[in-house]
Protein backbone atom coordinates (compact mmCIF):
# COMPACT_ATOMS: atom_id res chain seq x y z
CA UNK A 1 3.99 -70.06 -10.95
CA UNK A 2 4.88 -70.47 -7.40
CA UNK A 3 3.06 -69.32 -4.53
CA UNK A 4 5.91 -66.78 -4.12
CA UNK A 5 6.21 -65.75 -7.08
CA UNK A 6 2.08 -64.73 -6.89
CA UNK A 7 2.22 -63.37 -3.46
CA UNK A 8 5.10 -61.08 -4.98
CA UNK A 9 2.79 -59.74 -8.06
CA UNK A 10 0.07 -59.28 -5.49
CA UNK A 11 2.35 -57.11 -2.82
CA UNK A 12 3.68 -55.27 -6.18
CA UNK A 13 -0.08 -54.90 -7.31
CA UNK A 14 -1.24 -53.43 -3.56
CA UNK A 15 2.05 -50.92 -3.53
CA UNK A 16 1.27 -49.81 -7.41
CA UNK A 17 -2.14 -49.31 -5.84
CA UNK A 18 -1.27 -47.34 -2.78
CA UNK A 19 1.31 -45.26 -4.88
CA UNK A 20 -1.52 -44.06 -7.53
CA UNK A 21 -3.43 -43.30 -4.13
CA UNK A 22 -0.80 -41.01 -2.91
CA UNK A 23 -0.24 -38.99 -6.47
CA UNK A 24 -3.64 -38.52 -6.07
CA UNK A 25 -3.85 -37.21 -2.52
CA UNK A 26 -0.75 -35.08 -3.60
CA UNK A 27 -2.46 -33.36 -6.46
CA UNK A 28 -5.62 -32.21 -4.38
CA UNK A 29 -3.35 -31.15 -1.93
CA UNK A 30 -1.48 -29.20 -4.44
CA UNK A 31 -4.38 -27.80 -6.02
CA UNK A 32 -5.92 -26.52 -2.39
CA UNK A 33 -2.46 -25.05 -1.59
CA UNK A 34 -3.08 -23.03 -5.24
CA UNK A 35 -6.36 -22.05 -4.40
CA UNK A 36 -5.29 -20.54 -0.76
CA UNK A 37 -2.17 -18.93 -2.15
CA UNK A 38 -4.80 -17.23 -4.49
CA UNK A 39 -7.40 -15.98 -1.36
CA UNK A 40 -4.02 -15.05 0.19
CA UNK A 41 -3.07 -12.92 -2.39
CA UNK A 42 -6.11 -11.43 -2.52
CA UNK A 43 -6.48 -10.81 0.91
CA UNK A 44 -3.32 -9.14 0.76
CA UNK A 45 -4.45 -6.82 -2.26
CA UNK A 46 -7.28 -6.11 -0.37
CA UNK A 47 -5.77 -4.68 2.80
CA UNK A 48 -3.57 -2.33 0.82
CA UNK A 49 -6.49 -0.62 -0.73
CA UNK A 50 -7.98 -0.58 2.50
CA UNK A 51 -4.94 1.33 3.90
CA UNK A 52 -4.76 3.48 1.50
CA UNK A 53 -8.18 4.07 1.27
CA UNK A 54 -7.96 5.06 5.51
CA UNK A 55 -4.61 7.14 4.25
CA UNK A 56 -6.64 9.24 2.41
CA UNK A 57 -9.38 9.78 4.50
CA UNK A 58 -6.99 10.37 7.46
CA UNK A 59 -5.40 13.27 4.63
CA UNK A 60 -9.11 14.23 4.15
CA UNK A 61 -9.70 15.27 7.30
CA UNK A 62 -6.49 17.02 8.23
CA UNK A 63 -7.41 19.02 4.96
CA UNK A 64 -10.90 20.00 6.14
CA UNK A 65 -9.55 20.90 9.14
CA UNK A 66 -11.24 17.98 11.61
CA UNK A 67 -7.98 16.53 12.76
CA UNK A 68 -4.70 18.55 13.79
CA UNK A 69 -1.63 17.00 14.14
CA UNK A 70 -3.23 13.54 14.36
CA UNK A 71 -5.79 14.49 17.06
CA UNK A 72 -9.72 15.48 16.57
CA UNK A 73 -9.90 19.47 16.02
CA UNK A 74 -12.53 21.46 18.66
CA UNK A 75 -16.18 20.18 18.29
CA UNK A 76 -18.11 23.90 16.73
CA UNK A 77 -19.90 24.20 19.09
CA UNK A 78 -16.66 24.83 22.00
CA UNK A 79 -15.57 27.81 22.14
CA UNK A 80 -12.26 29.15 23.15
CA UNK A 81 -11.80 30.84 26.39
CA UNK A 82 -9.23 33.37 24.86
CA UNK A 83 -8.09 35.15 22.15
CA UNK A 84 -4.74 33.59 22.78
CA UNK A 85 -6.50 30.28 22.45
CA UNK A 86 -8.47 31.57 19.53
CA UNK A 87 -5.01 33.00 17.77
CA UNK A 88 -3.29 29.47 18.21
CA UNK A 89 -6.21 27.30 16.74
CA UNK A 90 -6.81 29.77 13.99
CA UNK A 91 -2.84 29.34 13.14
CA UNK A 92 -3.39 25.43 13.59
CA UNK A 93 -6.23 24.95 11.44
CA UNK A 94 -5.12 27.17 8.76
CA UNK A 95 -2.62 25.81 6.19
CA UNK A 96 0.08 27.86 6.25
CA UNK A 97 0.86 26.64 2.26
CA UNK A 98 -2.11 26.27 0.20
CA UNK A 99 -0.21 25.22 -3.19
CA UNK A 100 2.75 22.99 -3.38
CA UNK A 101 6.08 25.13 -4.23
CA UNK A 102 6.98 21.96 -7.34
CA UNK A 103 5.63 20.42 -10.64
CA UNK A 104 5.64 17.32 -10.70
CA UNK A 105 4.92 17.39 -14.70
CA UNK A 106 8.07 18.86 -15.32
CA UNK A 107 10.17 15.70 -14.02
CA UNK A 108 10.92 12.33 -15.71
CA UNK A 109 8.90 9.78 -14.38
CA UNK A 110 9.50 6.04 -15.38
CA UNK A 111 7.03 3.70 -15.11
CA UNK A 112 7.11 1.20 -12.76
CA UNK A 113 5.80 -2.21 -11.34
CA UNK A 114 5.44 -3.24 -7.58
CA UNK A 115 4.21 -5.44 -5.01
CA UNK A 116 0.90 -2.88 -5.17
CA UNK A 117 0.54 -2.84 -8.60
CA UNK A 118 1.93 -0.26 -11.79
CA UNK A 119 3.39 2.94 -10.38
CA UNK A 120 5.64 5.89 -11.45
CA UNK A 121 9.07 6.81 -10.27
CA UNK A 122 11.52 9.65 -10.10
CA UNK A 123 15.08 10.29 -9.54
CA UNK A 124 15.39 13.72 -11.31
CA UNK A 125 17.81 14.89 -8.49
CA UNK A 126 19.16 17.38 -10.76
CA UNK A 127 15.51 19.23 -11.16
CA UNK A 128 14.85 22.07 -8.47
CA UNK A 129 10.59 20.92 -8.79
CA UNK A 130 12.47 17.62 -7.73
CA UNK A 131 14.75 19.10 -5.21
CA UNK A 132 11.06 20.95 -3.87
CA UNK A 133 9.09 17.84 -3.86
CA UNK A 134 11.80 16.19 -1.88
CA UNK A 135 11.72 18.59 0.74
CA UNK A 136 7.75 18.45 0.93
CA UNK A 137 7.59 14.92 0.98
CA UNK A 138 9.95 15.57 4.09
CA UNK A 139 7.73 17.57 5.91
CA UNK A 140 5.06 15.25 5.31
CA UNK A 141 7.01 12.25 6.80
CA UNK A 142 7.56 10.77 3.10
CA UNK A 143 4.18 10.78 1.94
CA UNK A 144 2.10 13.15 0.84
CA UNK A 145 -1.12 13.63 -1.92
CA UNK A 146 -1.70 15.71 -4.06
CA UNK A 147 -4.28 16.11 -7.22
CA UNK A 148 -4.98 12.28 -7.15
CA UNK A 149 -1.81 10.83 -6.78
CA UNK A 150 -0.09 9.54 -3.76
CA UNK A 151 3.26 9.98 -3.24
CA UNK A 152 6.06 8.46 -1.34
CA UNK A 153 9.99 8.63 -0.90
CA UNK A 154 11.81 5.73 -1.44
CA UNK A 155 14.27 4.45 1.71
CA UNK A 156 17.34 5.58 -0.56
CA UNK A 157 16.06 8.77 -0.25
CA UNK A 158 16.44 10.26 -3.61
CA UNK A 159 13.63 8.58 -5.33
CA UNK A 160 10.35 9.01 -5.24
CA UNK A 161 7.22 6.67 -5.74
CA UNK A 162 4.16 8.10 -6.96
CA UNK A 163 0.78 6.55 -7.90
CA UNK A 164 -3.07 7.23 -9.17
CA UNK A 165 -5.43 7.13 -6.15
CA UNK A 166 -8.31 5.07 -6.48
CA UNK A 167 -11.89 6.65 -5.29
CA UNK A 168 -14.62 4.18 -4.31
């Protein structure tokens, strides 16, 4: 065999070589690109219970009467200067509906699979618990909770979202 004739089988050899190299390098890389997409999705799992977990504290507290309208209610121990005063934190802190006017058992509810897991959804438009809801979960700026379940309008409008909320 001739000398080029070897030197070609070596080059071909070295490139063979360098190729199996690459797959390699290609794999790993694959597999760490696997393993962050995982912590990723995690992550991201992770921050929506947090969120929800702050969304129901935040409803917590507007139900025990320590925030109003977003903002801290009056420390105890401050008193108010007048009975005008007294009058219009009374009317604050008091809920002015104790019971929701709907029932949500009465509705059809399809289950349901999201970004955020298994859920429930409604579009009963034709139900007047529906057509009640609706107009609660409008007052409430689209979400609202109520005996363990959050619930949400959907950007349509006319469905609604609803799921079990998880206690830690």
């Amino acid at each position: 065999m001739s000398q080029d004739g070897q030197q070609s089988i070596l080059d071909r050899t070295v490139i063979l070589g360098q190729v199996k190299e690459l797959k390699t390098v290609v794999e790993e890389f694959k597999g760490a690109l696997a393993k962050t997409n995982e912590r990723i999705a995690k992550a991201e799992v992770e921050v929506g219970v947090l969120r929800a977990g702050c969304e129901v504290m935040f409803h917590a507290l507007e139900l025990n009467g320590l925030l109003v309208s977003g903002e801290p209610a009056r420390i105890s121990g401050s008193k108010p200067s007048s009975e005008k005063e007294l009058a219009a934190d009374s009317e604050k802190l008091s809920p002015k509906e104790t019971r929701p006017n709907w029932n949500p058992s009465g509705m059809e509810w399809v289950e349901a699979r999201g970004g955020k897991g298994p859920y429930q959804k409604s579009e009963d438009v034709d139900s007047p618990d529906f057509k009640e809801m609706l107009k609660d979960l409008a007052a409430h700026k689209g979400k609202l909770y109520r005996n363990g379940l959050f619930y949400w309008t959907f950007p349509s409008g006319t469905t609604v979202g609803r799921k079990q909320v998880k206690r830690a």
